[in-house]
C-alpha atoms as a PDB file:
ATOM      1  CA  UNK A   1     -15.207  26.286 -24.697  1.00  0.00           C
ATOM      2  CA  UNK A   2     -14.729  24.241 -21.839  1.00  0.00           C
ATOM      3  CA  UNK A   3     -12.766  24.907 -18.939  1.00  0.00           C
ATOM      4  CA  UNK A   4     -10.438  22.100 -18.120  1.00  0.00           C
ATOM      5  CA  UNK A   5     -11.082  19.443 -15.576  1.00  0.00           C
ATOM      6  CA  UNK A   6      -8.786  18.797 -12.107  1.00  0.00           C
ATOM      7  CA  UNK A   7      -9.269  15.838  -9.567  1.00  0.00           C
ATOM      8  CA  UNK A   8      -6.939  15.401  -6.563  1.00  0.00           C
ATOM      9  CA  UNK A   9      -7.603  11.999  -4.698  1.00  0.00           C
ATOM     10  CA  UNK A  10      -5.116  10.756  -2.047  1.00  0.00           C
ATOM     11  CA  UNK A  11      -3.950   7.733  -2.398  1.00  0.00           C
ATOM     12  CA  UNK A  12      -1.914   5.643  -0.073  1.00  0.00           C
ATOM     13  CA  UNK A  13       0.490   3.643  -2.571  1.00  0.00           C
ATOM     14  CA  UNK A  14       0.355   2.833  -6.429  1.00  0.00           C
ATOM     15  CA  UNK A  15      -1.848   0.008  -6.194  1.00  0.00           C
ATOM     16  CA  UNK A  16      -3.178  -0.173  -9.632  1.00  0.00           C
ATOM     17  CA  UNK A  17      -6.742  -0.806  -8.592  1.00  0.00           C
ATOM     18  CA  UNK A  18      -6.616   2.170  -6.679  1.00  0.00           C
ATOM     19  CA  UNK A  19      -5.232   4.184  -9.368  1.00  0.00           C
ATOM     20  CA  UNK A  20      -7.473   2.530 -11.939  1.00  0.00           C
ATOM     21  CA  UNK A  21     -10.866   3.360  -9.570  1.00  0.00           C
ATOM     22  CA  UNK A  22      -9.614   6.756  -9.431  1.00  0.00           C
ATOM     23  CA  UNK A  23      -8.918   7.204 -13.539  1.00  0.00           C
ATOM     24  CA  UNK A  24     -12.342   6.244 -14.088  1.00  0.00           C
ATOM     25  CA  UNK A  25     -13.833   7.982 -11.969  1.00  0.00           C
ATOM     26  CA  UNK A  26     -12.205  10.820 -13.401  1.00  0.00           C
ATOM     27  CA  UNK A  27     -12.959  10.420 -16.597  1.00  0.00           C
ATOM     28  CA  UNK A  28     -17.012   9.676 -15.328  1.00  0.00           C
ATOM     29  CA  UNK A  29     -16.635  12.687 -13.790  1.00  0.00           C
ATOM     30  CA  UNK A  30     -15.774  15.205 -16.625  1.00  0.00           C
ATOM     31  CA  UNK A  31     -19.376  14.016 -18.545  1.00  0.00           C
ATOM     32  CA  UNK A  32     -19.383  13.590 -22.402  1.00  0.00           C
ATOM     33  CA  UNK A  33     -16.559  14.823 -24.437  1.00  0.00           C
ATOM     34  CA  UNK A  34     -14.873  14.195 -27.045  1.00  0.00           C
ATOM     35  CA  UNK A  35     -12.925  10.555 -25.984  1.00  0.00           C
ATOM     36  CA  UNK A  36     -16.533   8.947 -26.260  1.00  0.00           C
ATOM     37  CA  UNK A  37     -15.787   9.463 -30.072  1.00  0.00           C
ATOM     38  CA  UNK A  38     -12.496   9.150 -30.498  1.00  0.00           C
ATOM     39  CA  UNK A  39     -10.909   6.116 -31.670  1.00  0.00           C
ATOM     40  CA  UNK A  40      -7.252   6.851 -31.131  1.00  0.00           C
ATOM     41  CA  UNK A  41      -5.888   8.865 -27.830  1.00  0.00           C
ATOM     42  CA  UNK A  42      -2.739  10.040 -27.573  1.00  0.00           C
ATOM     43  CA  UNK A  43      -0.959   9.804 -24.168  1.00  0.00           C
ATOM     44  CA  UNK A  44       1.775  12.256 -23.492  1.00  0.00           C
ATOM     45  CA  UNK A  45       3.175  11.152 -20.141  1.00  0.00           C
ATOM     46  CA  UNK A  46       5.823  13.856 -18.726  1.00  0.00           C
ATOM     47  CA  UNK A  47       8.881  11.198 -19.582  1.00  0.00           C
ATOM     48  CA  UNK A  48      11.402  13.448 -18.279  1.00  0.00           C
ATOM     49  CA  UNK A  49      14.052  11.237 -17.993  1.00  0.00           C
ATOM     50  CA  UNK A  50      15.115   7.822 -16.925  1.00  0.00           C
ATOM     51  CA  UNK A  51      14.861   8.493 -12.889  1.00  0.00           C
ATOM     52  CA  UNK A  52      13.147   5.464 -10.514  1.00  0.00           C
ATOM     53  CA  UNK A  53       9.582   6.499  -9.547  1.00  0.00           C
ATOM     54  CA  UNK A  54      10.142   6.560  -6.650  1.00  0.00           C
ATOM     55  CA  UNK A  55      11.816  10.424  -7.913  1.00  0.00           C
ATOM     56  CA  UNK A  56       8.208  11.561  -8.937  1.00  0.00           C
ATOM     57  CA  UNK A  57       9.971  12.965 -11.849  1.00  0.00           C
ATOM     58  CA  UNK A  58       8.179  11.508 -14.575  1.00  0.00           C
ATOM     59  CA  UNK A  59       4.499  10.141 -14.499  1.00  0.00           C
ATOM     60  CA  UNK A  60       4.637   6.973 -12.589  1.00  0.00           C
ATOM     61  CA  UNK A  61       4.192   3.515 -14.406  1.00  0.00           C
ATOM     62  CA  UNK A  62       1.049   2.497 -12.547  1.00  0.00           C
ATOM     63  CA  UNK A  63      -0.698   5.666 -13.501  1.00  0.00           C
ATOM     64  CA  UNK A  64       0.478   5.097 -16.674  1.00  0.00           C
ATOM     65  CA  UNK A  65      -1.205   1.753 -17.059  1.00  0.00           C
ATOM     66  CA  UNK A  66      -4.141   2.247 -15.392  1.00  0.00           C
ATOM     67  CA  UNK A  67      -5.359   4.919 -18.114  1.00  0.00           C
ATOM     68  CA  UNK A  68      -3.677   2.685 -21.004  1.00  0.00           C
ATOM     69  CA  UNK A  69      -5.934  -0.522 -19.178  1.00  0.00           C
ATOM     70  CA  UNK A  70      -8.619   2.053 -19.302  1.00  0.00           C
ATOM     71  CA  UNK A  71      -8.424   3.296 -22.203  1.00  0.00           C
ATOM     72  CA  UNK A  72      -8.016  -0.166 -24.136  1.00  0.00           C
ATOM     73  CA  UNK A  73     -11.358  -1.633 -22.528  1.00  0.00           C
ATOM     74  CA  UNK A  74     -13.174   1.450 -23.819  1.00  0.00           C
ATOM     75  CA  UNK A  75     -11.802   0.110 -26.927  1.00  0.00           C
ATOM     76  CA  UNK A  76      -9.419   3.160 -28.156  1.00  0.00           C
ATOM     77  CA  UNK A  77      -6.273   2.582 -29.984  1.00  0.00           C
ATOM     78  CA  UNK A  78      -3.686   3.968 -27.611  1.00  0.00           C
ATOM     79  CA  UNK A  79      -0.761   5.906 -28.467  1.00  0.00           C
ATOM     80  CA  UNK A  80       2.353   7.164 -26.183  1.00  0.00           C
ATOM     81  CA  UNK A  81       3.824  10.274 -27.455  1.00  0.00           C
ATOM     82  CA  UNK A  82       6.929  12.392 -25.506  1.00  0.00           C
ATOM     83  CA  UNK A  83      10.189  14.247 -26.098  1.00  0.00           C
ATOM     84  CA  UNK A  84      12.379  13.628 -23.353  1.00  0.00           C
ATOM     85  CA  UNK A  85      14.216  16.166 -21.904  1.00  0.00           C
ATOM     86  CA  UNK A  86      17.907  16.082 -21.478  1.00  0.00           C
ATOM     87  CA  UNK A  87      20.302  13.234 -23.838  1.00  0.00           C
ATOM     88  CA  UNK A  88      18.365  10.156 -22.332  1.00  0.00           C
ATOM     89  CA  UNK A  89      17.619   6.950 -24.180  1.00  0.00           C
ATOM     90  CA  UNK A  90      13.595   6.858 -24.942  1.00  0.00           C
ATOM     91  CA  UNK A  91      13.362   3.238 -25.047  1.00  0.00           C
ATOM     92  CA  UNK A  92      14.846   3.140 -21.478  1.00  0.00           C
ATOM     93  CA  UNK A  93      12.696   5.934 -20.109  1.00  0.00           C
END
């Protein structure tokens, strides 16, 4: 089995070609696995509830996009899957 990749890489604001440099290089990073095959990912971003984010509370949107953008011109079919916690609204998380 293997163990389970980490990256930390300071950033100075969510610039998404910042954030998208770093995503791929992550992904690089880890080698072969099994998102060369796939051809669906599922995304489960941490939608905690509908806070600004600015809160770092929930994933933030840029990060969000920069894997979607990434994963798209690999040429997966991207899904977003999350149960919010708390009574909030999904579509306005």
């Amino acid at each position: 089995m293997n163990k389970p990749k980490v990256a930390i890489r300071k950033v100075e604001a969510y610039y998404l070609p910042e954030i998208r440099a770093a995503v791929e290089d992550f992904i690089t990073s880890a080698g072969p696995g099994r998102l060369q095959t796939a051809k669906t990912v599922l995304l489960k971003p941490n939608l905690l509830g509908d806070f600004p984010p600015e809160r770092a509370v929930t994933t933030h949107p840029i990060v969000l996009e920069a894997i979607i953008q990434y994963l798209l011109d690999l040429g997966k079919e991207v899904w977003l899957g999350d149960s919010p916690g708390g009574s909030g609204n999904i579509r306005q998380i």
